[in-house]
Structure formats: C-alpha cells, structure tokens
C-alpha atoms as a PDB file:
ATOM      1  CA  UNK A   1      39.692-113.635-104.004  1.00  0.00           C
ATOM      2  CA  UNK A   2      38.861-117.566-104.153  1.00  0.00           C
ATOM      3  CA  UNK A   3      35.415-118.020-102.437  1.00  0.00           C
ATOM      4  CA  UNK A   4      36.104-121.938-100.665  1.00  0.00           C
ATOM      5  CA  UNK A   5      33.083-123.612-100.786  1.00  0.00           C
ATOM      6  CA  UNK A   6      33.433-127.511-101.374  1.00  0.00           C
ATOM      7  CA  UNK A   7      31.125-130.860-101.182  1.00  0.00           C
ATOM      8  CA  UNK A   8      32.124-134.033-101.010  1.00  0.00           C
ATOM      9  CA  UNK A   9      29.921-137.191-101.108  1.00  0.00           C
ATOM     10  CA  UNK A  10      32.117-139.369 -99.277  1.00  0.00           C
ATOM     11  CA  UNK A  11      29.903-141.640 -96.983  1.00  0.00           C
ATOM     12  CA  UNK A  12      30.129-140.104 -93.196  1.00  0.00           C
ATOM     13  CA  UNK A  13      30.642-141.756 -90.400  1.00  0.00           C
ATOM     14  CA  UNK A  14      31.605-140.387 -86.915  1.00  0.00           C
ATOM     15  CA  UNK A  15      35.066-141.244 -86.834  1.00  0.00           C
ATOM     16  CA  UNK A  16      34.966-139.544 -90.960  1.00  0.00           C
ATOM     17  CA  UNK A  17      33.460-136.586 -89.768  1.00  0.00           C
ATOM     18  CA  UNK A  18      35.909-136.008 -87.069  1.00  0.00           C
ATOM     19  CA  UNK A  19      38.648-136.474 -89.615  1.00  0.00           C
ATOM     20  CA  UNK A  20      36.986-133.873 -92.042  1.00  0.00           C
ATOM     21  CA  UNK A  21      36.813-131.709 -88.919  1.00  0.00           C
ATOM     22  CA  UNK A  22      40.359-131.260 -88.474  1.00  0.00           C
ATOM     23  CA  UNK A  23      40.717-130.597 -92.193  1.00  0.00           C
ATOM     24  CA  UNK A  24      38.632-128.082 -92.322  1.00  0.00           C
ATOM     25  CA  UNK A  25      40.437-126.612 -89.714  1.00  0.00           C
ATOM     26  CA  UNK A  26      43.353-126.511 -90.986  1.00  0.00           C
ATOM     27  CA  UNK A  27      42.757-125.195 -94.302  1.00  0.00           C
ATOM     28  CA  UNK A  28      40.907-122.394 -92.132  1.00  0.00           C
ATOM     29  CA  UNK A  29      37.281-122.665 -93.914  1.00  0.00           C
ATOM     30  CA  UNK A  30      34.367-121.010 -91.349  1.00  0.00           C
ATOM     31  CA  UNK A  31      31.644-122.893 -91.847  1.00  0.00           C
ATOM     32  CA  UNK A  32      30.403-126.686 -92.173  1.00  0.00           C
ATOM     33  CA  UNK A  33      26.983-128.232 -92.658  1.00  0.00           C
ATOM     34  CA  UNK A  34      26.872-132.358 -92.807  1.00  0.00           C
ATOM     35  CA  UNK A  35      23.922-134.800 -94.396  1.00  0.00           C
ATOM     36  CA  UNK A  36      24.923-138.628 -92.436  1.00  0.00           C
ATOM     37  CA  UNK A  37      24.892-140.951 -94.466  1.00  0.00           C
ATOM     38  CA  UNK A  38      22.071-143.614 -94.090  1.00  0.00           C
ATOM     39  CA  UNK A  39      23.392-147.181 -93.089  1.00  0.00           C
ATOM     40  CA  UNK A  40      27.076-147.128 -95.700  1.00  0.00           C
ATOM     41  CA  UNK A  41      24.784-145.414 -98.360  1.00  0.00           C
ATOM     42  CA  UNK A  42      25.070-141.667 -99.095  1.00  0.00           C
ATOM     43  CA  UNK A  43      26.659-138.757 -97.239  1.00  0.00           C
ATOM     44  CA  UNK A  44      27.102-134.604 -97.559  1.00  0.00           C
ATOM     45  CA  UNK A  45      29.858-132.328 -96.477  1.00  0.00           C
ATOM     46  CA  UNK A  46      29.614-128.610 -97.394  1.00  0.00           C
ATOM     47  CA  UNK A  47      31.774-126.346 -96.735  1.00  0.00           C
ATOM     48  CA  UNK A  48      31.950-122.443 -96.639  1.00  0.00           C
ATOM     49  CA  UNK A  49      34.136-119.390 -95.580  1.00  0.00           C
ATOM     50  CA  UNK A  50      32.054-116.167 -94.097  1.00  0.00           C
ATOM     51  CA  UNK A  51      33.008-114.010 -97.433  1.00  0.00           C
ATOM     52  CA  UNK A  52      29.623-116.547 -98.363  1.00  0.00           C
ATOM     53  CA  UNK A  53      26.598-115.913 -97.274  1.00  0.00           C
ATOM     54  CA  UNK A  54      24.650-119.014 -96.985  1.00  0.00           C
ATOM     55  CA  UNK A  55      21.990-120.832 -95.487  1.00  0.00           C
ATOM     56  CA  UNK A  56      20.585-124.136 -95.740  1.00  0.00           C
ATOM     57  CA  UNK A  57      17.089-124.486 -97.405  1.00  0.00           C
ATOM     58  CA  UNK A  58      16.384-128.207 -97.159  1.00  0.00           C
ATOM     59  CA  UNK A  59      18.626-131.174 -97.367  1.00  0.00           C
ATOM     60  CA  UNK A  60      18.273-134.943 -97.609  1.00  0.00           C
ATOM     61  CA  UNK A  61      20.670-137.745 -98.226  1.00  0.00           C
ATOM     62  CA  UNK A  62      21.503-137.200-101.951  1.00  0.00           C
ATOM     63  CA  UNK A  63      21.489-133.059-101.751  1.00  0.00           C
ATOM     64  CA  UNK A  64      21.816-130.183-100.007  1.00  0.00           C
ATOM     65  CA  UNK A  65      20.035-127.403-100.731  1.00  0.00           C
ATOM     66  CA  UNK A  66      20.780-123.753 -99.904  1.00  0.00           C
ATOM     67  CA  UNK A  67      20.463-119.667-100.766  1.00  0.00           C
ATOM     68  CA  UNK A  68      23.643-118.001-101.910  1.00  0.00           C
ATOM     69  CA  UNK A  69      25.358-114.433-101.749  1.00  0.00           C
ATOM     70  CA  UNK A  70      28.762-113.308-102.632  1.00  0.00           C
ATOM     71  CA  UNK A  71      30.375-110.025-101.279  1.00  0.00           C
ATOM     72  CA  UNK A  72      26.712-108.640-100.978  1.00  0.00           C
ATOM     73  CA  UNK A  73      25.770-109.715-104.621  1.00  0.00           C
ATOM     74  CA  UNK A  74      22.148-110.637-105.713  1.00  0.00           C
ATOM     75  CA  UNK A  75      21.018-114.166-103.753  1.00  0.00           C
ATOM     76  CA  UNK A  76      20.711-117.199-105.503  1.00  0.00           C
ATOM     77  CA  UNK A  77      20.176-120.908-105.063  1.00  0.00           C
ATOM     78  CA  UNK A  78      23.017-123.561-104.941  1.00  0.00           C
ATOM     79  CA  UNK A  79      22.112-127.699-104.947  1.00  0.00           C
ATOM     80  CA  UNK A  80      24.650-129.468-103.856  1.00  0.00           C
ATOM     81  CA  UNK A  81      24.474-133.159-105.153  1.00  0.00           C
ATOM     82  CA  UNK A  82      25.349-136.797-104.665  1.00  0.00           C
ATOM     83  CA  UNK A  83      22.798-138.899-106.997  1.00  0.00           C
ATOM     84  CA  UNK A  84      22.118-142.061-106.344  1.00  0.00           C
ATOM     85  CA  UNK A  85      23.929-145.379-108.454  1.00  0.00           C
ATOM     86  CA  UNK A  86      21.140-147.245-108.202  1.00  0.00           C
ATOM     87  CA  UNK A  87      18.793-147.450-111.267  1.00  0.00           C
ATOM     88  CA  UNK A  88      15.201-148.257-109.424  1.00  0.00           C
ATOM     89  CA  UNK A  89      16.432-144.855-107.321  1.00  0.00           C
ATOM     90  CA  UNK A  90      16.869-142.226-110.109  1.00  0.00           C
ATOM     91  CA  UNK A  91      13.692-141.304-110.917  1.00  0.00           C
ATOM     92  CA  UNK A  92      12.312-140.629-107.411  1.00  0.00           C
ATOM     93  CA  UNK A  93      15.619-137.913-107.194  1.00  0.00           C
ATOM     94  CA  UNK A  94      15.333-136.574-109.664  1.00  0.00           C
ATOM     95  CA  UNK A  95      11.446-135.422-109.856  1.00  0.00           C
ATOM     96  CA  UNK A  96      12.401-135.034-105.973  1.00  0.00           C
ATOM     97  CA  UNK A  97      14.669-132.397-107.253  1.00  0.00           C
ATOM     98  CA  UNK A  98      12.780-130.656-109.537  1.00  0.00           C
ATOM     99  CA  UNK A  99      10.107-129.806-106.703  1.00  0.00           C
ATOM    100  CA  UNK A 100      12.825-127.641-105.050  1.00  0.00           C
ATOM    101  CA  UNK A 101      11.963-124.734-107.504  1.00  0.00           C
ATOM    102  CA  UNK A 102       8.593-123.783-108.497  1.00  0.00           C
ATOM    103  CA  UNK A 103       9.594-120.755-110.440  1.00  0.00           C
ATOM    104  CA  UNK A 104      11.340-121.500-113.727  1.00  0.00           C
ATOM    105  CA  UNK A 105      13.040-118.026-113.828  1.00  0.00           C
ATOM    106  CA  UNK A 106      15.100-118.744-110.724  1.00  0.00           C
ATOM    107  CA  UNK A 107      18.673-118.235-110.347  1.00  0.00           C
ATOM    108  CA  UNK A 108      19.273-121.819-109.671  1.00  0.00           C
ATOM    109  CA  UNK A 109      22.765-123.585-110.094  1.00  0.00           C
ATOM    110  CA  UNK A 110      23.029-127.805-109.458  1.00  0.00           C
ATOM    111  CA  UNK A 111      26.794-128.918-108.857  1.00  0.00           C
ATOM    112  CA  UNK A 112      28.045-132.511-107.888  1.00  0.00           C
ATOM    113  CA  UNK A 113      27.822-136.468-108.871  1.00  0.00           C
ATOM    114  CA  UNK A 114      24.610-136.641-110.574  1.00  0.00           C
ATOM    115  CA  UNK A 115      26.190-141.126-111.295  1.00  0.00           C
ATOM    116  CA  UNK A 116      24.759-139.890-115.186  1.00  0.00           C
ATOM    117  CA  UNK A 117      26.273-140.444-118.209  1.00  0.00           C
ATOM    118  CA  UNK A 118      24.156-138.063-120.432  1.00  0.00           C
ATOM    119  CA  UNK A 119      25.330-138.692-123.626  1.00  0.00           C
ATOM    120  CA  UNK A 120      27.549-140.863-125.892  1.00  0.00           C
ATOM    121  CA  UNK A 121      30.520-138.786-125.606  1.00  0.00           C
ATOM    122  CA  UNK A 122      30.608-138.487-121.826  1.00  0.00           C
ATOM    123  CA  UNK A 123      31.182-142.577-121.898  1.00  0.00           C
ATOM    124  CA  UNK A 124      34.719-144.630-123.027  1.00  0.00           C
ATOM    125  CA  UNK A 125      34.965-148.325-122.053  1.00  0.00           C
ATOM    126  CA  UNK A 126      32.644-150.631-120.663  1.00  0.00           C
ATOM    127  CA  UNK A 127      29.353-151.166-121.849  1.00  0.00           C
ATOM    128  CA  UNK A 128      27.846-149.605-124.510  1.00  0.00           C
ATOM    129  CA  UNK A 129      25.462-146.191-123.513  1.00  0.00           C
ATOM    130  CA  UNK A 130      21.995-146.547-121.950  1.00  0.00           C
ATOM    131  CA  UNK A 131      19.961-143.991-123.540  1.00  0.00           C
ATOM    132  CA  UNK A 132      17.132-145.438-120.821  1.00  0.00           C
ATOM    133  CA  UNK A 133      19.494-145.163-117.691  1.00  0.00           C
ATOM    134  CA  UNK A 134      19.575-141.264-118.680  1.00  0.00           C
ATOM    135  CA  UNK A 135      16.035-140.708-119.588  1.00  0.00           C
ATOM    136  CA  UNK A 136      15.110-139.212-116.397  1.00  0.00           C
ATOM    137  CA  UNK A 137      18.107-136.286-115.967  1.00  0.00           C
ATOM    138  CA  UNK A 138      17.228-135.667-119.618  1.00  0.00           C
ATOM    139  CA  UNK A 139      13.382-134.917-118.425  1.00  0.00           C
ATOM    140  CA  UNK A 140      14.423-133.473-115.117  1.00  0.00           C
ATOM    141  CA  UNK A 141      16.538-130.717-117.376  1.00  0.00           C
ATOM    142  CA  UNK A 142      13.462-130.054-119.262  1.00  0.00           C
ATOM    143  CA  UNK A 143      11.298-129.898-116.764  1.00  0.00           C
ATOM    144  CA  UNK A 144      13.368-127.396-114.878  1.00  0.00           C
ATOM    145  CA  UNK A 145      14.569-125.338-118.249  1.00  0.00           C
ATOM    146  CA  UNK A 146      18.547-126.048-116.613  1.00  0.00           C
ATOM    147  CA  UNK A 147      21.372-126.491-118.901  1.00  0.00           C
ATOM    148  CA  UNK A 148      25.086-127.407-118.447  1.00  0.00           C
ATOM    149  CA  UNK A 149      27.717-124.765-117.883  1.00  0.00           C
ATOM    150  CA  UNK A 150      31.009-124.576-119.951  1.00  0.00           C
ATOM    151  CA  UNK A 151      33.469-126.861-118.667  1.00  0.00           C
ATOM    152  CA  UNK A 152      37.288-126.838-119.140  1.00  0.00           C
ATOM    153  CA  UNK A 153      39.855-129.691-118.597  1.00  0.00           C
ATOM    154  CA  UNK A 154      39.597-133.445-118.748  1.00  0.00           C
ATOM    155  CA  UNK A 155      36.711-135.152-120.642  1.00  0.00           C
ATOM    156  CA  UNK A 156      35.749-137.273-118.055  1.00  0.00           C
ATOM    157  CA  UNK A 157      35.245-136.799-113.947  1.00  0.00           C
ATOM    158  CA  UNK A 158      35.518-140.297-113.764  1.00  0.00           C
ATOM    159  CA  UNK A 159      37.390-143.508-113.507  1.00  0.00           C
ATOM    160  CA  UNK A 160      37.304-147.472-112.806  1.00  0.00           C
ATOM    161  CA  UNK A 161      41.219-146.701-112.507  1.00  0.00           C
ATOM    162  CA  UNK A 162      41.689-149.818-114.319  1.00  0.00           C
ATOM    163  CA  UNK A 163      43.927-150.446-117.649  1.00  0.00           C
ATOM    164  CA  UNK A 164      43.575-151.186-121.329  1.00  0.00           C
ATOM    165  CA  UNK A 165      40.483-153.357-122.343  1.00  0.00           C
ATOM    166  CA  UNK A 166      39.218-152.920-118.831  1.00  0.00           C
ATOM    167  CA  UNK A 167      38.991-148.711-118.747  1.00  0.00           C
ATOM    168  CA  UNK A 168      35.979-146.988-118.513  1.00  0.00           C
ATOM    169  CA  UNK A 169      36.149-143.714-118.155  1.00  0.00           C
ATOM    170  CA  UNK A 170      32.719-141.342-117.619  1.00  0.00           C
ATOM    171  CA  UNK A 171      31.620-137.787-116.763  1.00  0.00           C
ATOM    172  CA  UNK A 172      29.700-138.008-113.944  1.00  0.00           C
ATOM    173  CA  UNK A 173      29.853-135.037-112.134  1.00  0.00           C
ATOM    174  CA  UNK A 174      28.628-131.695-113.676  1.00  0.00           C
ATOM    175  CA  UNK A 175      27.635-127.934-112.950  1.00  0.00           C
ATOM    176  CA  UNK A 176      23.743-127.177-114.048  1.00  0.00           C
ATOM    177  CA  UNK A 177      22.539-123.623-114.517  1.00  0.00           C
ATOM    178  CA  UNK A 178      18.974-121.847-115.029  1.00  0.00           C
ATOM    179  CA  UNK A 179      19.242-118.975-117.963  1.00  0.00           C
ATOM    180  CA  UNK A 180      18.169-116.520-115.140  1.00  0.00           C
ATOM    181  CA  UNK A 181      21.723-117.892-113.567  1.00  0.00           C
ATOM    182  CA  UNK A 182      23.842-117.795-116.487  1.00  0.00           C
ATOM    183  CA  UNK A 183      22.675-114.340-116.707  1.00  0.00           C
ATOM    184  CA  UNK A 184      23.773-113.306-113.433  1.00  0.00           C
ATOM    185  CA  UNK A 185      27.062-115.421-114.030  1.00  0.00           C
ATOM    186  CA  UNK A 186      27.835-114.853-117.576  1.00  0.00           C
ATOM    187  CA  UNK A 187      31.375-116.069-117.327  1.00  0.00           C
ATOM    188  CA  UNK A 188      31.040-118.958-114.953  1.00  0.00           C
ATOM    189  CA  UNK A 189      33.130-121.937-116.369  1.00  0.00           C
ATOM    190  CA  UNK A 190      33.479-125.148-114.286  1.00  0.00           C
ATOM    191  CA  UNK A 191      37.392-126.296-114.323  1.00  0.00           C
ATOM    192  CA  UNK A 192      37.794-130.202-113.784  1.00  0.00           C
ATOM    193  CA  UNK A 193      40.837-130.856-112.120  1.00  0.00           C
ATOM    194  CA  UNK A 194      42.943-133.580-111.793  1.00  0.00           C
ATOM    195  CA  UNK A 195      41.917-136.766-109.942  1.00  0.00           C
ATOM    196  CA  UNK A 196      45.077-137.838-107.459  1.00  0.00           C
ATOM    197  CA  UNK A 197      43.158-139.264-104.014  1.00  0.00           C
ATOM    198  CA  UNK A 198      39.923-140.215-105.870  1.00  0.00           C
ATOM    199  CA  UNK A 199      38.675-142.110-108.520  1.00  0.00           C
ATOM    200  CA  UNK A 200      36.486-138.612-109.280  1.00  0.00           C
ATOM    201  CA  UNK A 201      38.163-135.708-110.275  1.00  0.00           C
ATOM    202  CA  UNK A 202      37.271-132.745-108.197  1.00  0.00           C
ATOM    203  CA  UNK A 203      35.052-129.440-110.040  1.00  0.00           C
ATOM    204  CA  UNK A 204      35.848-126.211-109.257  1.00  0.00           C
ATOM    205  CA  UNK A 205      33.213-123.813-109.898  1.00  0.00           C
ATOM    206  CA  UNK A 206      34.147-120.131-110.982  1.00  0.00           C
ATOM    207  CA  UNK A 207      31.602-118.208-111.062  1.00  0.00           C
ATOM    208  CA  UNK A 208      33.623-115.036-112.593  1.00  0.00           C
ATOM    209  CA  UNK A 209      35.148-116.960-115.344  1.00  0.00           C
ATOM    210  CA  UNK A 210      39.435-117.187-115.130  1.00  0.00           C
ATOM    211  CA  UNK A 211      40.608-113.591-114.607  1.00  0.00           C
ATOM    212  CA  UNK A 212      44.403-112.501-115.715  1.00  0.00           C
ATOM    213  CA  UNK A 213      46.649-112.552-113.334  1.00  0.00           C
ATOM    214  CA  UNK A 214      47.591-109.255-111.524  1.00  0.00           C
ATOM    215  CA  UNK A 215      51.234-108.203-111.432  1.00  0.00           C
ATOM    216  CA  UNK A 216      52.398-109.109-108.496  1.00  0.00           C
ATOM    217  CA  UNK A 217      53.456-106.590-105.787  1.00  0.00           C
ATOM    218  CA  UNK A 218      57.244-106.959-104.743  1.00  0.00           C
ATOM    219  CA  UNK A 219      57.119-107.656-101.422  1.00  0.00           C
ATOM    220  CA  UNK A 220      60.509-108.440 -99.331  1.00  0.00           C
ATOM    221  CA  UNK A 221      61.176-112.012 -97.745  1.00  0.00           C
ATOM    222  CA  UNK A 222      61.715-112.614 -93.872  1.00  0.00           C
ATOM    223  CA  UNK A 223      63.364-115.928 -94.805  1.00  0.00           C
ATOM    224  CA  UNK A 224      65.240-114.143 -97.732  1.00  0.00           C
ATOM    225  CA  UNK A 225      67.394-112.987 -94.766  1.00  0.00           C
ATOM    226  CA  UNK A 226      68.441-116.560 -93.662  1.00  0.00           C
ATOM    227  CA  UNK A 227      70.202-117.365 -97.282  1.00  0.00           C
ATOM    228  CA  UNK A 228      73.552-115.680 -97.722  1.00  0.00           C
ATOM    229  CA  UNK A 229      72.731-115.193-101.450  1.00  0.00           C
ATOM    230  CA  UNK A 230      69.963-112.355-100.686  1.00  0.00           C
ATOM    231  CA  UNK A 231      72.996-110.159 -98.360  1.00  0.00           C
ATOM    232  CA  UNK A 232      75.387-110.914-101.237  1.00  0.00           C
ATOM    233  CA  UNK A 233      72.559-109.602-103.864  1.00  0.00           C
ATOM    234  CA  UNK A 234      72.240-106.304-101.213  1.00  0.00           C
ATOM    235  CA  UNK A 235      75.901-105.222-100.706  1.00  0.00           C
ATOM    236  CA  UNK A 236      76.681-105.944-104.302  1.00  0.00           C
ATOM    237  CA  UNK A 237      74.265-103.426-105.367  1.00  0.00           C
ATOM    238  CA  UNK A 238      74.989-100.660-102.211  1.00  0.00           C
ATOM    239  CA  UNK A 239      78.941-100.800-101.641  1.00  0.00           C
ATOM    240  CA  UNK A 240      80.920 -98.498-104.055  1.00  0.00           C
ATOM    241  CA  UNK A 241      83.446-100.744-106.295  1.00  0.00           C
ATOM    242  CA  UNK A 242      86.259 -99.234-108.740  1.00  0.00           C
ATOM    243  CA  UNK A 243      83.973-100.393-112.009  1.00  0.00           C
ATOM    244  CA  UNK A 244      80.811 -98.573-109.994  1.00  0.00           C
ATOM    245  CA  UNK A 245      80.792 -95.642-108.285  1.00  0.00           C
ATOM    246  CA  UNK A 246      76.975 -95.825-107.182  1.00  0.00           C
ATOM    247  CA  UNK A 247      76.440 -92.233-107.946  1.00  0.00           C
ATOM    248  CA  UNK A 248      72.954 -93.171-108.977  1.00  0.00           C
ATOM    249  CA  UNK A 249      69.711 -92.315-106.752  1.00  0.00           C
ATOM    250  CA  UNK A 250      68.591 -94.250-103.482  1.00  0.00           C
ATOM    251  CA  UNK A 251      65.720 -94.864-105.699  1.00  0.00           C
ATOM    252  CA  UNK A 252      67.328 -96.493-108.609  1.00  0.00           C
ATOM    253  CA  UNK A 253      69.465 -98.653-106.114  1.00  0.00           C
ATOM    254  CA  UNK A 254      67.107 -99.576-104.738  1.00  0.00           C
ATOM    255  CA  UNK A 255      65.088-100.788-108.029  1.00  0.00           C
ATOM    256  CA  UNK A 256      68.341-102.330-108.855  1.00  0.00           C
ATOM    257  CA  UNK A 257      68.256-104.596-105.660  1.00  0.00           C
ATOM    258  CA  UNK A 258      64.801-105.114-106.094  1.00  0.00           C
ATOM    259  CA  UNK A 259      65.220-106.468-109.973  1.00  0.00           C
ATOM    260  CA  UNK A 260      67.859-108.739-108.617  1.00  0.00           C
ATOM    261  CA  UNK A 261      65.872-110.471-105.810  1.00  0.00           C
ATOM    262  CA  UNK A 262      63.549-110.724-107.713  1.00  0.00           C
ATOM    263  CA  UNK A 263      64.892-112.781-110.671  1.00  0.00           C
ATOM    264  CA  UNK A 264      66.902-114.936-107.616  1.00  0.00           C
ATOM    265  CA  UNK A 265      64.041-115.456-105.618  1.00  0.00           C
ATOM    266  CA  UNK A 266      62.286-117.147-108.620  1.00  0.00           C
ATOM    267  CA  UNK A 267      65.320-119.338-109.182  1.00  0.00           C
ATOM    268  CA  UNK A 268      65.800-120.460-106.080  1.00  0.00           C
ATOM    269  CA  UNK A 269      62.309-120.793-104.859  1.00  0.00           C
ATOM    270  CA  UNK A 270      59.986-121.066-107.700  1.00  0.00           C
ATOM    271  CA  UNK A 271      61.363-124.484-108.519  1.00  0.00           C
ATOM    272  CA  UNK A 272      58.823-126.462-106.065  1.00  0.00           C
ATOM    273  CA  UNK A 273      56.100-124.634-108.136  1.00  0.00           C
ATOM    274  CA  UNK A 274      57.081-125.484-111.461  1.00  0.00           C
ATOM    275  CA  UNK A 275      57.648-128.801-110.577  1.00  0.00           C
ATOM    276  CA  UNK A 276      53.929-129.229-108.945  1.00  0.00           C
ATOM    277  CA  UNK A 277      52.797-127.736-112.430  1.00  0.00           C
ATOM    278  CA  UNK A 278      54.980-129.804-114.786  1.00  0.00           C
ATOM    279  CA  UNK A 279      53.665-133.082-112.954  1.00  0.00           C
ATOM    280  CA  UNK A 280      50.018-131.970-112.824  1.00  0.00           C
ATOM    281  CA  UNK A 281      50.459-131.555-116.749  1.00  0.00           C
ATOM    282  CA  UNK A 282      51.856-134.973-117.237  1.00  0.00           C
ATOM    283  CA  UNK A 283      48.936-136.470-115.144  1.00  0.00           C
ATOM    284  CA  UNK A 284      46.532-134.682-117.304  1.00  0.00           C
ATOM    285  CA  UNK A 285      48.593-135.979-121.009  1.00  0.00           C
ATOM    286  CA  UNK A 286      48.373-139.481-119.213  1.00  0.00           C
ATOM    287  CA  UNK A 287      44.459-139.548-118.372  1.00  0.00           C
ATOM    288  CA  UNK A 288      44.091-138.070-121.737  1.00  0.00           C
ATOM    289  CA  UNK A 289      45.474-141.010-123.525  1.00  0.00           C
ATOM    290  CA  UNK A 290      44.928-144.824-123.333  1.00  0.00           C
ATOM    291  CA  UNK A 291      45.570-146.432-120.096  1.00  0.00           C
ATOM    292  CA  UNK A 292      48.205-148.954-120.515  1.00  0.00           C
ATOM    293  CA  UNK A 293      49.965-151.070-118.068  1.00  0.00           C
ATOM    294  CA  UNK A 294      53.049-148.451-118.354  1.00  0.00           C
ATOM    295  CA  UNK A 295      50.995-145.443-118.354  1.00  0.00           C
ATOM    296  CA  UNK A 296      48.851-146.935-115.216  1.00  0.00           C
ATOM    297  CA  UNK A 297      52.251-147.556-113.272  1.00  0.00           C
ATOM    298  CA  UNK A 298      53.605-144.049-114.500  1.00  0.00           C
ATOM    299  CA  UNK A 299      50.520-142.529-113.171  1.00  0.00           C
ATOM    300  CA  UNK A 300      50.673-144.221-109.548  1.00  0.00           C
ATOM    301  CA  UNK A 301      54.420-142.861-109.120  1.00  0.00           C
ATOM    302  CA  UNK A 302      53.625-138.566-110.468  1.00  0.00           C
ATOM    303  CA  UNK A 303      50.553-138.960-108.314  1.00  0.00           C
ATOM    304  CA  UNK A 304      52.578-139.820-105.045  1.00  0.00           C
ATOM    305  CA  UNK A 305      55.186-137.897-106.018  1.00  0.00           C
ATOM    306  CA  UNK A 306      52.633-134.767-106.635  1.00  0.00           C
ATOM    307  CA  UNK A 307      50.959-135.674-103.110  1.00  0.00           C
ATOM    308  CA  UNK A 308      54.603-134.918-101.598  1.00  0.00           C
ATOM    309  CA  UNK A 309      55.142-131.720-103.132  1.00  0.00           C
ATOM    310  CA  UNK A 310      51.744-130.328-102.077  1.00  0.00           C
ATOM    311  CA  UNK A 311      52.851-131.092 -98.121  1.00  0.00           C
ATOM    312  CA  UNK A 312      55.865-129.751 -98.871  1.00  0.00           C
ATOM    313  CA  UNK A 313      54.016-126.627 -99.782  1.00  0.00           C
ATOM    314  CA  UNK A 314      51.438-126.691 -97.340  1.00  0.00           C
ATOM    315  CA  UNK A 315      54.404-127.184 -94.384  1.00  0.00           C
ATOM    316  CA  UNK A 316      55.928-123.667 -95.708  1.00  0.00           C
ATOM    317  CA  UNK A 317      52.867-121.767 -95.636  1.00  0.00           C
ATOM    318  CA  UNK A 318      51.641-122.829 -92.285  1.00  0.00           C
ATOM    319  CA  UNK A 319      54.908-122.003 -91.234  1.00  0.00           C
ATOM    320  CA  UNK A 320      54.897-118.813 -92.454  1.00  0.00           C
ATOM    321  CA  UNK A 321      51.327-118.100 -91.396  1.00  0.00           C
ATOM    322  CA  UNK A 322      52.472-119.190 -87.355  1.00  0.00           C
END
C-alpha cells in the first residue's frame, strides 16, 4: 500500500490552484488543504488519500501543521515545510516552529524545504559555507531534541541547473524526526528522487522502510486478447500435435500456458518499464557527476524523453482503469 500524501511549495495563485485541482483529480488523491501564498512569496499544497487520517492543527505561510494516523496506527504530528530564503526571516521561523510542540517526547516528524544548508557536505559550488546562515536550524534542532532521518539517493535536493564553474548544488530539503518518532517508525528512510520538472528533487517519505517485493499474482490480460501472439501461445499449448499428445492434466496445461504468457507478456510489454528505469538511472549517474556542457545537454534530452514515457504510462492505466 503507498499512503499519497505530498506538499509542494510552489507559490499559489488562483489560476495555480485550479491547475493543481485537476491534478489531483486525476491522480485520484481525496483530500487537499492549501496555505496562499502572500503577495508572489510563499505557498502550501498538501495532499492526502482517506487511508490517512489527518487534520490540520495550525498553518501559516511557511508550514502546515497537522495530526497523523495510518490504517488506525498510534497518532502523530506531521510539519509540512517551506522555509523562508531570506536571511533577516530565518530566525523568526524557526523559534516560530519550535513553539508548535511543548512536549519534547512527542512523536513529531518535519518534512520539506527548510532553504538550509546544514553542513559542509550538503554544499558543492558557489560560495563557500555559512556556518552563521545555519546557526539557527542548528539551535532549533536542539531546542526541539529532532534529528535527521536516513536518507537514500542523490546527495543533494538541489540545483542552480547551471554547468561547470557555475554549479552549485545543495541539500535543501530534509525529513526531521523526534526519538519518540523514530521509535514508532524505526525503519522510516526518506528516498530522494530524481529532479525532472524542478530544480528540487522531490522526497518521498517511507515510513515502513523499502519492503521486498511480493511475488506477483498471475493475473490474465483483457488486452492480451487483442495480440495474436497470446491465441498462438493458447492453442500451441491445448491442440494435440504428433510430437505432443497432451496427455498431461488440465492443471499442468494450464501452468504450461500460464509460464508462457508470462515470459511473453514481459517481453512484449515490460519494455516501456525498463526503459523508464534505465533512463531514470542515467539521470541519477549524470547529477552524480560534474555538470559539463555535454552532460547538461544530455540531461535536457533523457529528461524529456523520461517525461514522454511517464504519459505514455499514465495514458494505459487510465485506460485501463475507464
């Protein structure tokens, strides 16, 4: 089960929240709460499906805050965050944050752009780290007894999208636990994800850690029935030949057809899949490395070319979910 619950800090305007609307919509998530931005500045969009239980506990421009339960599960609270860039602005948000929870032993998590770089590893490019800039997240994590969760996946959520000499790459956005949390969570790991329509790359948050796949179920194809490969595949395996005499069992026939459409079904159809994987991996080996004029103009073509292949997909499942 993959619990959809999203924020973006994208300033809101009317005409932007009508166009995140009809997203929503379409990728079927329940529930929406929205922070307008004030003047160009700022801006909220959460989003939720009913398997969460949530309600909204206070909000202002640069957060959302909210009480959280999953399937029934103990509550706890969620901070949703878009910190502001602006240095004479920091410190007010931040001790405005740490007001949200008088008890230390809460089950607290804080997820979003906190515009921080922490440290001197979360920084390439530019100019060199501001231990001052940083000074108060450093005391707000004290204050509050929070601590970062595991990540996996790029180094950085960030980037200038500009090349050689003129990179700068930071981590920006981050997941932030209490230990009372982490206990209730103990294998939450925050993936960071590729960045393709945004100079940020998006955080997903899983709270149950990565889990092994399941084997899937075999499940028979309604479009199967359209390609004259799949009725081949079926009367090879049912209509007696000379060199078979199908004496076998309706049961192991019909594990025999299964095997078969199987194996063909991944060759014919899994190639759109792979592909969306090899390219994602190729984005990743190119933000992982310097950012040259070539590997700029490499990147610009696998993430159009990636942008095409998830429509593609999406065009298949809505028409298989009409």
């Amino acid at each position: 089960m993959v619990w959809e619950l999203r924020c973006s800090s994208a300033a809101l305007s009317q005409q932007k929240r009508r166009y995140l609307e009809k997203i929503r919509m379409k990728m079927k998530i329940d529930n929406a709460f929205y922070v307008d931005p004030v003047g160009i500045a700022g801006g909220l969009a959460l989003w939720w499906t009913n398997e969460v239980k949530l309600s909204v506990l206070r909000h202002e421009k640069n957060f959302i805050d909210t009480a959280i339960s999953i399937s029934g599960e103990d509550e706890w609270f969620g901070t949703f965050i878009y910190a502001p860039p602006y240095e004479e602005e920091k410190q007010d948000f931040w001790e405005r944050l740490g007001t949200l929870r008088a008890d230390v032993n809460a089950k607290w998590c804080i997820m979003g752009d906190t515009n921080i770089v922490a440290s001197p590893n979360e920084k390439y490019g530019g100019t060199p780290f501001d231990h001052n800039n940083a000074r108060w997240f450093h005391e707000f994590l004290e204050r509050s007894y929070l601590m970062e969760i595991q990540s996996k996946g790029g180094t950085f959520t960030w980037s200038n999208q500009r090349c050689e000499e003129n990179e700068i790459c930071e981590k920006l956005d981050k997941v932030l636990s209490s230990l009372e949390w982490s206990f209730l969570f103990p294998k939450a790991l925050a993936i960071i994800e590729i960045p393709v329509a945004s100079d940020h790359a998006p955080i997903i948050l899983l709270v149950n850690g990565l889990k092994k796949k399941a084997r899937t179920e075999f499940k028979f194809e309604s479009r199967w029935t359209l390609e004259e490969e799949c009725s081949n595949i079926v009367q090879e395996e049912w209509t007696p030949t000379e060199q078979r005499n199908h004496r076998g069992t309706f049961r192991v026939k019909l594990r025999r057809t299964k095997v078969k459409l199987w194996k063909w079904n991944r060759d014919k159809f899994g190639k759109n899949k792979t592909s969306t994987s090899d390219i994602a991996n190729k984005i990743k080996t190119l933000h992982s490395g310097p950012m040259t004029r070539d590997n700029a103009a490499k990147l610009k073509d696998l993430k159009a070319e990636l942008s095409k292949l998830w429509e593609s997909e999406e065009m298949y499942w809505q028409q298989r979910n009409q």
